[in-house]
PDB file of N, CA and C in Angstrom:
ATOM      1  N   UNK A   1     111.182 112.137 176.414  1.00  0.00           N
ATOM      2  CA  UNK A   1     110.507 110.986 177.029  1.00  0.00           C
ATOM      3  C   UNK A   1     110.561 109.776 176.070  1.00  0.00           C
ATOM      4  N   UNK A   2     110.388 110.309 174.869  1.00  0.00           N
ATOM      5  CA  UNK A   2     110.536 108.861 173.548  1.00  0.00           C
ATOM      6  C   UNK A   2     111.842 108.495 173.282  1.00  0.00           C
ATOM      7  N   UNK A   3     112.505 109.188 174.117  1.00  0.00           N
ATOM      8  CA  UNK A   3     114.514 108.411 173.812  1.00  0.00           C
ATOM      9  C   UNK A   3     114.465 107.457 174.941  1.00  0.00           C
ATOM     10  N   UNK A   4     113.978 107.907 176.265  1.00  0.00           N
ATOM     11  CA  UNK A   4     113.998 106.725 177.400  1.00  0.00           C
ATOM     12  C   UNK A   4     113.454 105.592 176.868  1.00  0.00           C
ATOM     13  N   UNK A   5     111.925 105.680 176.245  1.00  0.00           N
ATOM     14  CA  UNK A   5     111.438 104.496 176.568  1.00  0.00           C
ATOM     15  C   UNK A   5     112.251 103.828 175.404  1.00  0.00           C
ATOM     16  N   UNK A   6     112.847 104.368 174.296  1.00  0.00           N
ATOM     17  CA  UNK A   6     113.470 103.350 173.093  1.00  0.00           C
ATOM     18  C   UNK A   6     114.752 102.844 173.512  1.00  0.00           C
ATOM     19  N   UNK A   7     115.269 103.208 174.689  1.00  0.00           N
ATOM     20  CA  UNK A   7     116.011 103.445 175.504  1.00  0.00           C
ATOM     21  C   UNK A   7     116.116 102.042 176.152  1.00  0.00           C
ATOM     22  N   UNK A   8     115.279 101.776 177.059  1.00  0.00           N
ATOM     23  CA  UNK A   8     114.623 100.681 178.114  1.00  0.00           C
ATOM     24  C   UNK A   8     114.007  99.486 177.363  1.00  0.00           C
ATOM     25  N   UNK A   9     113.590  99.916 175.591  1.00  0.00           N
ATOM     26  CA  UNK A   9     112.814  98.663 175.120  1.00  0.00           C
ATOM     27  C   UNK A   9     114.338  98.096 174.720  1.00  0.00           C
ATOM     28  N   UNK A  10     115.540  98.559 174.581  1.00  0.00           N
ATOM     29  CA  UNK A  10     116.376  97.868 174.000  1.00  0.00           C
ATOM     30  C   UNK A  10     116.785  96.844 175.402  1.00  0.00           C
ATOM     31  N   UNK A  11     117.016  97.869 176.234  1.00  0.00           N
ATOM     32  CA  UNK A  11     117.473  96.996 177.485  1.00  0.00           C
ATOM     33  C   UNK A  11     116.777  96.131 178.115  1.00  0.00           C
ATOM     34  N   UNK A  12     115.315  96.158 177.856  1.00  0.00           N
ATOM     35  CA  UNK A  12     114.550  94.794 178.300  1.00  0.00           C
ATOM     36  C   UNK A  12     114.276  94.134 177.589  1.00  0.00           C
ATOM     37  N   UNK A  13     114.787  94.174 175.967  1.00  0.00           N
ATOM     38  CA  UNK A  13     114.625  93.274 174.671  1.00  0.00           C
ATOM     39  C   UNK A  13     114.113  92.018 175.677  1.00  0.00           C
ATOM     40  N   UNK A  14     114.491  91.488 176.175  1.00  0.00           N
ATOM     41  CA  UNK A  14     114.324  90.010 176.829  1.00  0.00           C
ATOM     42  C   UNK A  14     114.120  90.038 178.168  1.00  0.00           C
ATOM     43  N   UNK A  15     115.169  90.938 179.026  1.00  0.00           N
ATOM     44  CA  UNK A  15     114.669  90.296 180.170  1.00  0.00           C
ATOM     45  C   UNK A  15     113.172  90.914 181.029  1.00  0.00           C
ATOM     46  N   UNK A  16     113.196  91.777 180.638  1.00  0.00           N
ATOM     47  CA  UNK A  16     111.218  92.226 180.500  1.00  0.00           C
ATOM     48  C   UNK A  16     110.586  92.473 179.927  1.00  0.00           C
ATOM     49  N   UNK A  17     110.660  91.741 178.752  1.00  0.00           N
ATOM     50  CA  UNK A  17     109.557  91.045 178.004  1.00  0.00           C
ATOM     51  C   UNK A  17     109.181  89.855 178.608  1.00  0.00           C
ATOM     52  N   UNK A  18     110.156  88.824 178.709  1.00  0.00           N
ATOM     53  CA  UNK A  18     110.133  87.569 179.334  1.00  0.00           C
ATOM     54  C   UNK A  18     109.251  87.922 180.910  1.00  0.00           C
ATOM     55  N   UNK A  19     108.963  88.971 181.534  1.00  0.00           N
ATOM     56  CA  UNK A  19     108.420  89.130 183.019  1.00  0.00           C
ATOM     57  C   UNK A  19     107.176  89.625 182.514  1.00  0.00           C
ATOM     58  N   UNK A  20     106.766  89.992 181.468  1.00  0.00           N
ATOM     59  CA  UNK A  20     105.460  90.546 181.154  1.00  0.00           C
ATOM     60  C   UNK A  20     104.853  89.247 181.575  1.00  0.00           C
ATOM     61  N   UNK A  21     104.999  88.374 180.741  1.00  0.00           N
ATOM     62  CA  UNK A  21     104.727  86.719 181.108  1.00  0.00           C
ATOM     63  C   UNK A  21     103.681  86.740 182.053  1.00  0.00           C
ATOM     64  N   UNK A  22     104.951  86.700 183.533  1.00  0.00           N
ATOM     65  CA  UNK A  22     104.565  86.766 184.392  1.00  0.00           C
ATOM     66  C   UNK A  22     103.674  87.360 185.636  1.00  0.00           C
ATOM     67  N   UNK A  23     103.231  88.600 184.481  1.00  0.00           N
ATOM     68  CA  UNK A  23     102.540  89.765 184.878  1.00  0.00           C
ATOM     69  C   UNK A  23     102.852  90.887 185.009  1.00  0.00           C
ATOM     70  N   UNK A  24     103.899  91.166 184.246  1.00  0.00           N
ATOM     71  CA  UNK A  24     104.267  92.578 183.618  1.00  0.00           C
ATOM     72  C   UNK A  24     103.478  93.735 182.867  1.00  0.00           C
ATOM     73  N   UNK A  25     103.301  94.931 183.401  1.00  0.00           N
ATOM     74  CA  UNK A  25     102.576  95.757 182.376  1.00  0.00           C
ATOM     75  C   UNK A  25     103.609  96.844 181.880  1.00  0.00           C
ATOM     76  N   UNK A  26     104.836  97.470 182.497  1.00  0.00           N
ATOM     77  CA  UNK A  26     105.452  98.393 182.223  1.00  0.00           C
ATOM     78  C   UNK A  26     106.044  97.951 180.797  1.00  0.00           C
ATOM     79  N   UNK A  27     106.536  96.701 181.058  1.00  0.00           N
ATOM     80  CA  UNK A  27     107.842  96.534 179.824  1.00  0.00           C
ATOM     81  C   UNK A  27     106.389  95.676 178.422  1.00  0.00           C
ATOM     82  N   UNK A  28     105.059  95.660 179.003  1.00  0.00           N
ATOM     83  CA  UNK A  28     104.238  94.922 178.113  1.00  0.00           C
ATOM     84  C   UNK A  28     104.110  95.905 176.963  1.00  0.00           C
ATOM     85  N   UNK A  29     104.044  97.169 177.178  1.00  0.00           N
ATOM     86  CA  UNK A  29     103.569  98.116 176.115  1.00  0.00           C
ATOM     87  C   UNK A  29     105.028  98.712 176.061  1.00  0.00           C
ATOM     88  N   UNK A  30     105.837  98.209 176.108  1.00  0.00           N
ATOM     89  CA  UNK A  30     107.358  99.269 175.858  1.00  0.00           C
ATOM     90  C   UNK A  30     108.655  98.044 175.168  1.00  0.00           C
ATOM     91  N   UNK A  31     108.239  96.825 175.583  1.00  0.00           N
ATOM     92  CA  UNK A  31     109.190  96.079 174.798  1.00  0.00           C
ATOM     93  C   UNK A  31     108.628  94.511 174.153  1.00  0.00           C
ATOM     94  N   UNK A  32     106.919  94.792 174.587  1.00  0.00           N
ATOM     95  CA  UNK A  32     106.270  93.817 173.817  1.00  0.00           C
ATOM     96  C   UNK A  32     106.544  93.773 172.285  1.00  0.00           C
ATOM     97  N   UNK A  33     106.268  94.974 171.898  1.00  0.00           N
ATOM     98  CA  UNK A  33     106.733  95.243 170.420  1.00  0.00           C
ATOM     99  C   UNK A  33     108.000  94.836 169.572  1.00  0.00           C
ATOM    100  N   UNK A  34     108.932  94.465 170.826  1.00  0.00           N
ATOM    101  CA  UNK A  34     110.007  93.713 170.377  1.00  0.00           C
ATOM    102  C   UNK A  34     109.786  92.243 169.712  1.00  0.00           C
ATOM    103  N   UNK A  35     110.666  92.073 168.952  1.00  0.00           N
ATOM    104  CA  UNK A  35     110.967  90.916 168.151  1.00  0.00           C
ATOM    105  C   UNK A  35     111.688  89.889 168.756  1.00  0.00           C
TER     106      UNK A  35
END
């Protein structure tokens, strides 16, 4: 389960992080942590 989500934080580096914004919770705690 911890390979997906490191998995998905790479692939939403940006483009869902950028939708948390907008009211995102999935990618808020999985690619917020991104830089």
């Amino acid at each position: 389960m911890t390979n997906l989500l490191r998995r998905s934080t790479q692939s939403i580096d940006w483009q869902h992080v950028r939708c948390t914004q907008c009211g995102g919770t999935f990618p808020y705690s999985l690619g917020v942590k991104a830089p």
